[in-house]
C-alpha atoms as a PDB file:
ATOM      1  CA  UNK A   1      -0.785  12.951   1.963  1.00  0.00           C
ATOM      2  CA  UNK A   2      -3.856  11.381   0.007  1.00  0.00           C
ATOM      3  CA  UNK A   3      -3.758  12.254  -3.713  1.00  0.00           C
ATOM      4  CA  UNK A   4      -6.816  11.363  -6.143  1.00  0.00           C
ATOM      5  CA  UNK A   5      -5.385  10.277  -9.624  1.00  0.00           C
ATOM      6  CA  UNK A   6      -8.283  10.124 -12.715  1.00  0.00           C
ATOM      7  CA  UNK A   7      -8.004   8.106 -15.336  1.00  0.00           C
ATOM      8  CA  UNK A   8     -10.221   7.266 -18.590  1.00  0.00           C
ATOM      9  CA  UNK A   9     -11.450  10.444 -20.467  1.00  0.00           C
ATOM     10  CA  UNK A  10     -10.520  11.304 -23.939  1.00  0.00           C
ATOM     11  CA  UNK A  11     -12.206  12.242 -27.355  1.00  0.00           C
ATOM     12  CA  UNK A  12     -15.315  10.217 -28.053  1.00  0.00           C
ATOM     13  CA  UNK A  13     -18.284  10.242 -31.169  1.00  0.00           C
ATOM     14  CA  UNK A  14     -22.341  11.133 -29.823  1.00  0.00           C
ATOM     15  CA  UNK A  15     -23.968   8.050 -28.934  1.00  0.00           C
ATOM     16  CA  UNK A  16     -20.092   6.520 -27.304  1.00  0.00           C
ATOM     17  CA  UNK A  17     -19.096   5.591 -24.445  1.00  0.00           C
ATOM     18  CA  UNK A  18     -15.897   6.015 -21.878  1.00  0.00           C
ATOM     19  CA  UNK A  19     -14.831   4.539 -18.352  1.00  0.00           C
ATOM     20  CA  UNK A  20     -13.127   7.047 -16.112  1.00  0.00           C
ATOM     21  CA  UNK A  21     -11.424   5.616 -12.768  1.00  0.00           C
ATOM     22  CA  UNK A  22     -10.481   7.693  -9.819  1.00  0.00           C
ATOM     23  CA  UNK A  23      -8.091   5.843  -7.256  1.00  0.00           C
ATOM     24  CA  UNK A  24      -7.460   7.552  -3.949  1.00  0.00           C
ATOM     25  CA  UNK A  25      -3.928   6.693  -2.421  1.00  0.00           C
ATOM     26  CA  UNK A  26      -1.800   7.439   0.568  1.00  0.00           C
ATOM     27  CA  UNK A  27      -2.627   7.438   4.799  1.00  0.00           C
ATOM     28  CA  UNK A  28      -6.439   6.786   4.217  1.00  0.00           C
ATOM     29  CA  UNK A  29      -8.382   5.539   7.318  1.00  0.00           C
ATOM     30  CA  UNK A  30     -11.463   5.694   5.565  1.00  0.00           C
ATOM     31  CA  UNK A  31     -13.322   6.756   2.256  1.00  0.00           C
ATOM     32  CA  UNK A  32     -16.682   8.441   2.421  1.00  0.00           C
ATOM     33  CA  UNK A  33     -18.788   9.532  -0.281  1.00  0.00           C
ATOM     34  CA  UNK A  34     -17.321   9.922  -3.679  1.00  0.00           C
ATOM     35  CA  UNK A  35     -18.189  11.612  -6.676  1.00  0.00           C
ATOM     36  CA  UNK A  36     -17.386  12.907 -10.563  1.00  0.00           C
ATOM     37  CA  UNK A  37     -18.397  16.420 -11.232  1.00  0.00           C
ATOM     38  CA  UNK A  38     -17.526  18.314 -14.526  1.00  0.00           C
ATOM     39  CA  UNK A  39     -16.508  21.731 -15.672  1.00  0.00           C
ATOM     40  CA  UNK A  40     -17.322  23.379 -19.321  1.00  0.00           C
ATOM     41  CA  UNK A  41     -15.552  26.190 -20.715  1.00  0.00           C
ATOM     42  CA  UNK A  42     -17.424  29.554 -19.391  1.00  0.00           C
ATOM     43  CA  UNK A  43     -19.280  27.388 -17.039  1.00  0.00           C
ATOM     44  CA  UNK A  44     -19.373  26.530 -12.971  1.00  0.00           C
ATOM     45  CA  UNK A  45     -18.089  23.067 -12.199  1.00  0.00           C
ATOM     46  CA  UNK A  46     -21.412  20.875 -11.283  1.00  0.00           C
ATOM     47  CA  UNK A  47     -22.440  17.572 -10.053  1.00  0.00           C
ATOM     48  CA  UNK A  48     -22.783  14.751 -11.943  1.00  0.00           C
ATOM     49  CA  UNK A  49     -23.165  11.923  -9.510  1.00  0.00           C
ATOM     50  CA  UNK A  50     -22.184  10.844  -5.942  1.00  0.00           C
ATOM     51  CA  UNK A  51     -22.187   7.579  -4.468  1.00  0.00           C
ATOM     52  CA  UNK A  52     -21.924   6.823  -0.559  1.00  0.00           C
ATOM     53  CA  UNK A  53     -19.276   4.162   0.517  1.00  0.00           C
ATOM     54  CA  UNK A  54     -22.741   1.826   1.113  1.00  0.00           C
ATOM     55  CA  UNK A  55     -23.378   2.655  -2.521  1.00  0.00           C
ATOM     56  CA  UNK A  56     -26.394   4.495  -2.182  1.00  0.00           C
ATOM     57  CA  UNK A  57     -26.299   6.769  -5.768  1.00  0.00           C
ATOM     58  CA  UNK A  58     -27.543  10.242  -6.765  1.00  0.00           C
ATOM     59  CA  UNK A  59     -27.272  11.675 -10.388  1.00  0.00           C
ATOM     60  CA  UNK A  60     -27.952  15.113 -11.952  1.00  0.00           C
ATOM     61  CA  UNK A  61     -30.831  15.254 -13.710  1.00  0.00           C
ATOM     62  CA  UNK A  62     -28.970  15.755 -17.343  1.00  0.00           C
ATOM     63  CA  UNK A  63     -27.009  12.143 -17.122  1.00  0.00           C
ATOM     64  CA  UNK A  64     -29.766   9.844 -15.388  1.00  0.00           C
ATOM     65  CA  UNK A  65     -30.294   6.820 -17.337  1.00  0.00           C
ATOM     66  CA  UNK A  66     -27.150   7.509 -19.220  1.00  0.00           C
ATOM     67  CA  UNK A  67     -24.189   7.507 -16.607  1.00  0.00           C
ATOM     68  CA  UNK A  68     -23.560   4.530 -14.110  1.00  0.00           C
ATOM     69  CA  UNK A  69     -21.152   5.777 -10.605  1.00  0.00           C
ATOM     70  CA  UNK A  70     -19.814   2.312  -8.731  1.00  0.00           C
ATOM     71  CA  UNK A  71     -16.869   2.036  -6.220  1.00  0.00           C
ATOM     72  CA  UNK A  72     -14.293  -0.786  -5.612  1.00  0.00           C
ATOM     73  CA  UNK A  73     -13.550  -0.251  -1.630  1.00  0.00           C
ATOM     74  CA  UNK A  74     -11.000  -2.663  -1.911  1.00  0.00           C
ATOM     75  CA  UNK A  75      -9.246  -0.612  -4.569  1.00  0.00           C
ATOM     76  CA  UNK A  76     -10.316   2.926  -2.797  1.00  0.00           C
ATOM     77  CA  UNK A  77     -11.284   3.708  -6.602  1.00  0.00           C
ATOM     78  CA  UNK A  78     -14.724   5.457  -8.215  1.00  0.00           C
ATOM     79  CA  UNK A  79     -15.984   4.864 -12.132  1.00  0.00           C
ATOM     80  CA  UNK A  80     -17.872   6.687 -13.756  1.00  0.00           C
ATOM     81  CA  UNK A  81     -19.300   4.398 -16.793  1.00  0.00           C
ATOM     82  CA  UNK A  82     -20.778   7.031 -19.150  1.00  0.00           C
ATOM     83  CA  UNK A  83     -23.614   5.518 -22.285  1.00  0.00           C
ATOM     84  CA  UNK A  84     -24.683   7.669 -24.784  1.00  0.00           C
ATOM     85  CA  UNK A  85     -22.721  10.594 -24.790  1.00  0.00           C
ATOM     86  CA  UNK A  86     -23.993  13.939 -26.134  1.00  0.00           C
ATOM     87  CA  UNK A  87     -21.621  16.858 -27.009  1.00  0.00           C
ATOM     88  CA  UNK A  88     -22.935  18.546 -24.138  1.00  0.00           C
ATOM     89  CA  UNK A  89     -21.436  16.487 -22.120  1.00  0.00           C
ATOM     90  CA  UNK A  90     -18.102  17.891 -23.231  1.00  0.00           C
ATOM     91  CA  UNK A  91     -16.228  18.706 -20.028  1.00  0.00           C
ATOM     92  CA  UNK A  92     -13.206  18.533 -17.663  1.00  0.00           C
ATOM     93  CA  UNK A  93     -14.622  15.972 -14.949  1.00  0.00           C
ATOM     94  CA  UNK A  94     -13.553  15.984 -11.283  1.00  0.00           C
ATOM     95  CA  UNK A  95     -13.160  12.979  -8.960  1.00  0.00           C
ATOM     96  CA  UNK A  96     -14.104  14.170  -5.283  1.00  0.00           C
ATOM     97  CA  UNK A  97     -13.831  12.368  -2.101  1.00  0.00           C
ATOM     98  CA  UNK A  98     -14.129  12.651   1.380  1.00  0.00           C
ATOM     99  CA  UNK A  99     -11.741  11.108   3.193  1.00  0.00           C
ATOM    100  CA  UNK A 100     -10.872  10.188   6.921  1.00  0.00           C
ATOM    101  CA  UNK A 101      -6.538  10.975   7.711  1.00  0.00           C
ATOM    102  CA  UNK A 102      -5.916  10.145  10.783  1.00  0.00           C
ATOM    103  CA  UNK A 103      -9.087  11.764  12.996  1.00  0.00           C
ATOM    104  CA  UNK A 104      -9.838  14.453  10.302  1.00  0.00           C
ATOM    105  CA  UNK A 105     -12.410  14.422   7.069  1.00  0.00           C
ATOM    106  CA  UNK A 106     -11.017  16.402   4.314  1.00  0.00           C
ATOM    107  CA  UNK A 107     -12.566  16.942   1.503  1.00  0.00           C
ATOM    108  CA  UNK A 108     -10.306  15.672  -1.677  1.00  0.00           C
ATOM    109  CA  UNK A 109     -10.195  16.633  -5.484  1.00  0.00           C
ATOM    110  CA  UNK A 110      -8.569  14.811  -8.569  1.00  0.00           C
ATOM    111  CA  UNK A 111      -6.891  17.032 -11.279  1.00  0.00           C
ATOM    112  CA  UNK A 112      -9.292  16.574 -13.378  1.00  0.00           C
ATOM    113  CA  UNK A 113      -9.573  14.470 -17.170  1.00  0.00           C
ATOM    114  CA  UNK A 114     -10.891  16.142 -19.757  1.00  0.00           C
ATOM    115  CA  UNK A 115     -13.997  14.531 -22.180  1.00  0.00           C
ATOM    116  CA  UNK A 116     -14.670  15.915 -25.266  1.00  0.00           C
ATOM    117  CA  UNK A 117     -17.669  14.381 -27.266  1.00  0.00           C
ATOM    118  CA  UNK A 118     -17.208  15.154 -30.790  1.00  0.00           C
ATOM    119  CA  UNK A 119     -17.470  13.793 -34.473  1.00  0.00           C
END
């Protein structure tokens, strides 16, 4: 069993910042890419960034400049540093991760941490 256990949102002002972690555990043989995506109320879940396990980076278009995705191999874990924050960046976000059991990639999803930007 591999679970994916988020940690870090919470309620922040415009123009704060949070950390969220994402540490995959259990019979891992290997981590590929990981990711955060987010969730609004009324809206489809989206990207926000992805980074490969040699830490090559992509980034919607809405949180470049802003957000900052990094991995610790040696931890199996995925932050998301996040600058700036606007309200509309007010979401439940996702850890994803594809992982390697055994001699099958599966595709892996955290429960989810909720952000709420706010004053």
């Amino acid at each position: 069993q591999v679970q994916l256990v988020e940690s870090g949102g919470g309620l922040v002002q415009p123009g704060g910042s949070l950390r969220l972690s994402c540490a995959a555990s259990g019979s891992i043989t290997s981590i590929y890419a990981m990711g955060w995506y987010r969730q609004a109320p009324g809206k489809q879940r989206e990207l926000v960034a992805t980074i490969t396990s040699g830490g090559s980076t992509n980034y919607a278009d809405s949180v470049k400049g802003r957000f900052t995705i990094s991995r610790d191999n040696t931890k199996n874990t995925v932050y998301l540093q996040m600058n700036s924050l606007k309200p509309e960046d007010t979401a439940v976000y996702y850890c994803n991760a594809e992982i390697l059991v055994a001699t099958t990639i599966m595709n892996y999803w955290g429960q989810g941490t909720q952000v709420t930007v706010s004053s």
